[in-house]
Protein backbone atom coordinates (compact mmCIF):
# COMPACT_ATOMS: atom_id res chain seq x y z
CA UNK A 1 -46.08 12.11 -52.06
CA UNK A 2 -44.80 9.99 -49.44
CA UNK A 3 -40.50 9.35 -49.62
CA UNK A 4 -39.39 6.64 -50.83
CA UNK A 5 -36.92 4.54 -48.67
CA UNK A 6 -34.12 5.76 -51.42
CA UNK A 7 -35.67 9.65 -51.02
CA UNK A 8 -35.58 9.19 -46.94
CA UNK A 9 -31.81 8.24 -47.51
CA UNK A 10 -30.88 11.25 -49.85
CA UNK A 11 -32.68 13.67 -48.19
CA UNK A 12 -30.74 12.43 -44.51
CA UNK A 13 -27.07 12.76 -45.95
CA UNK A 14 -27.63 15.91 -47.24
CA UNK A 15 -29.13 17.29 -44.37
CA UNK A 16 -26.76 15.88 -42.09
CA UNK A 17 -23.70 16.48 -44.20
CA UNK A 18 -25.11 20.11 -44.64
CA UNK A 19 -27.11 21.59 -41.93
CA UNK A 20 -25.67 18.82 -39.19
CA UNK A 21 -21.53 19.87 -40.16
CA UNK A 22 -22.83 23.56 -39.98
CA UNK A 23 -24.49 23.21 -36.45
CA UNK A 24 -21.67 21.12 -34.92
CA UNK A 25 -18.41 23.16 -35.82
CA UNK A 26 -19.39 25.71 -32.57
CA UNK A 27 -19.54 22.70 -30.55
CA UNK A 28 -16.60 21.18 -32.01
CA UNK A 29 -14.67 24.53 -31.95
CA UNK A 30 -15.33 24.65 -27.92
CA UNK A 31 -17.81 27.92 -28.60
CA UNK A 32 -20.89 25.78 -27.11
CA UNK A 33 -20.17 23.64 -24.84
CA UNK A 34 -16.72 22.19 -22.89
CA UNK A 35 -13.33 21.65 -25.04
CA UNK A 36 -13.06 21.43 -29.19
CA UNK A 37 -13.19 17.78 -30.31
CA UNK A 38 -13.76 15.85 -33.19
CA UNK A 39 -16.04 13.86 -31.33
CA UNK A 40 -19.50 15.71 -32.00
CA UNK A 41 -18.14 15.14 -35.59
CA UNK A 42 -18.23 11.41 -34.83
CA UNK A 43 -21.70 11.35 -33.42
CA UNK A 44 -22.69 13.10 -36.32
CA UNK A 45 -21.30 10.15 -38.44
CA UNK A 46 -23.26 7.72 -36.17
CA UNK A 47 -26.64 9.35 -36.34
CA UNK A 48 -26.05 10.17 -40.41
CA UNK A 49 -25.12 5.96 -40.28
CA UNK A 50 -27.78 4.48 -37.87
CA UNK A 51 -30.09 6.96 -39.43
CA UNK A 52 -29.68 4.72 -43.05
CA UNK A 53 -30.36 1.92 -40.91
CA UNK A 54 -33.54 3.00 -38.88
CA UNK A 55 -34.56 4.77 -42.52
CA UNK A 56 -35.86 0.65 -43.51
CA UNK A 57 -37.45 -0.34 -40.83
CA UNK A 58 -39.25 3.65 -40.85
CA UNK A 59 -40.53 2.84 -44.48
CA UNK A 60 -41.46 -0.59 -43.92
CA UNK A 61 -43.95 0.78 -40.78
CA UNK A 62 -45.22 3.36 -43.19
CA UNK A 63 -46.99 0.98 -45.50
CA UNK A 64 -49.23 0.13 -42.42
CA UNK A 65 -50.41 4.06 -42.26
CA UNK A 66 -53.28 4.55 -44.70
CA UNK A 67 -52.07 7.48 -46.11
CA UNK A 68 -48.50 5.80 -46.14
CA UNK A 69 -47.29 9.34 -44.63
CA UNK A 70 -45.03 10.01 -41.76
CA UNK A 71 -46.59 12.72 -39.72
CA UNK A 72 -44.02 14.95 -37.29
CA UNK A 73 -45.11 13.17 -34.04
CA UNK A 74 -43.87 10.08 -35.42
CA UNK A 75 -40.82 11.93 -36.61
CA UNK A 76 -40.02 13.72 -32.53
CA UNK A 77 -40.46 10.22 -31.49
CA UNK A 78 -38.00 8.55 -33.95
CA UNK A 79 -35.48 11.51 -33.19
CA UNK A 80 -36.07 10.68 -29.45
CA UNK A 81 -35.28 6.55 -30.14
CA UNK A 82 -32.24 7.29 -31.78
CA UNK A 83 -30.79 9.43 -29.59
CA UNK A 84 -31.74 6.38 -26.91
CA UNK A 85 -29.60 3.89 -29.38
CA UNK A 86 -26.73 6.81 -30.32
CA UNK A 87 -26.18 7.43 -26.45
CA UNK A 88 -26.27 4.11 -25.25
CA UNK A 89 -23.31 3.53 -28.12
CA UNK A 90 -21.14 5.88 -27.69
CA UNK A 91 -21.89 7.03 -23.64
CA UNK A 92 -23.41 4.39 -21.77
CA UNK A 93 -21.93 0.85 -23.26
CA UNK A 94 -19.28 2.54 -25.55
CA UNK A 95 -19.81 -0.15 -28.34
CA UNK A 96 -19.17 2.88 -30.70
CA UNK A 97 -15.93 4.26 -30.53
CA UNK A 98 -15.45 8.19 -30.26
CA UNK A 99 -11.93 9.74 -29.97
CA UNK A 100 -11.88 10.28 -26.60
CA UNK A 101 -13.17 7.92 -23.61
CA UNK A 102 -16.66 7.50 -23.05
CA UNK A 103 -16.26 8.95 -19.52
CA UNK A 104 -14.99 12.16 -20.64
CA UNK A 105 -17.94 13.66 -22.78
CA UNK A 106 -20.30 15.45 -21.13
CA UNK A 107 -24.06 14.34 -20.77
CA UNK A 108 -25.27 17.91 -21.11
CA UNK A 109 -22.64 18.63 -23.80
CA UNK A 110 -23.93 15.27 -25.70
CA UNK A 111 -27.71 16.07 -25.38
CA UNK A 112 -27.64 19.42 -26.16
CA UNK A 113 -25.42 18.61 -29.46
CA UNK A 114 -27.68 15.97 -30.59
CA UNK A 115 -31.44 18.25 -29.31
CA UNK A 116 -29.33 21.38 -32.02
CA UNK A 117 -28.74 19.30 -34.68
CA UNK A 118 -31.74 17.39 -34.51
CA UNK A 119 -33.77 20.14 -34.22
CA UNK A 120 -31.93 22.06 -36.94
CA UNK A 121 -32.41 19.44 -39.75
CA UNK A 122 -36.16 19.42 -38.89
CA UNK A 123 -37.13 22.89 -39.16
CA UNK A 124 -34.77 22.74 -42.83
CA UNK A 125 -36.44 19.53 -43.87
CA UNK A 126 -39.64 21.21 -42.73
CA UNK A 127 -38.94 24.27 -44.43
CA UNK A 128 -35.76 25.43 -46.47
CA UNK A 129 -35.97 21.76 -48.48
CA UNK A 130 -39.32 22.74 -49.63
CA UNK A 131 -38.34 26.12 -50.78
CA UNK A 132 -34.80 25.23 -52.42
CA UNK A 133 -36.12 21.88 -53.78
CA UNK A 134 -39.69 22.75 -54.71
CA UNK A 135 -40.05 18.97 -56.34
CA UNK A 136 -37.83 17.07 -53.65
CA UNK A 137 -41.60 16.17 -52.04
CA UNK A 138 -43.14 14.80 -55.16
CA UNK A 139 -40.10 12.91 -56.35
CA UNK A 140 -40.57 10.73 -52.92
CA UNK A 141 -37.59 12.97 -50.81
CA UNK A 142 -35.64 12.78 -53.95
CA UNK A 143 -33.29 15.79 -54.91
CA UNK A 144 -30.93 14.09 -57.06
């Protein structure tokens, strides 16, 4: 069953808040990457916000697919958009504050953070969802 817009939420907070926190404590501990901030914590929050955002306008081009499904090339190049929009708000025009100035976090530090995480909550939602939520795909993304 295709998820519903309500499903595409759910199943993006719990992932993030989940699999997202899990992969960003090393970088936010200093293990990967320079210094321990709260700041990967922020861009988490932006993603996990923008996300709910970019989550309508994802459904609303689904009902123009025939099979109203979301195949994964559609989902690398919607994780590749919004790390466009997340960098652009919080490195390049810095209309999203983070705790520290925009001049101070590292591209590589900032690309490789997002590539983790993003990558991380795909292979879950890809696999471990399906295993620990064996209905979550035919409730529409659904788990509550």
């Amino acid at each position: 069953m295709t998820p519903t817009l309500f499903g595409r939420w759910q199943t993006r907070l719990l992932l993030l808040s989940t699999v997202g926190v899990l992969v960003s404590l090393p970088f936010a501990m200093g293990l990967i990457g320079p210094g321990a901030d709260s700041v990967y914590f922020w861009i988490l929050g932006y993603i996990a916000i923008l996300g709910l955002g970019w989550d309508v306008l994802y459904d609303y081009l689904q009902k123009f697919r025939w099979d109203r499904d979301w195949p994964a090339a559609y989902q690398l190049l919607a994780g590749i958009w919004e790390i466009v929009f997340v960098f652009c708000g919080v490195k390049l025009f810095g209309f999203l504050p983070i705790p520290l100035p925009k001049e101070e976090l590292p591209l590589g530090a900032f690309l490789t953070h997002y590539s983790v995480v993003w990558l991380s909550v795909f292979i879950v939602s890809q696999s471990l969802m399906r295993i620990l939520f064996p209905r979550w795909r035919f409730r529409g993304g659904q788990w509550l």
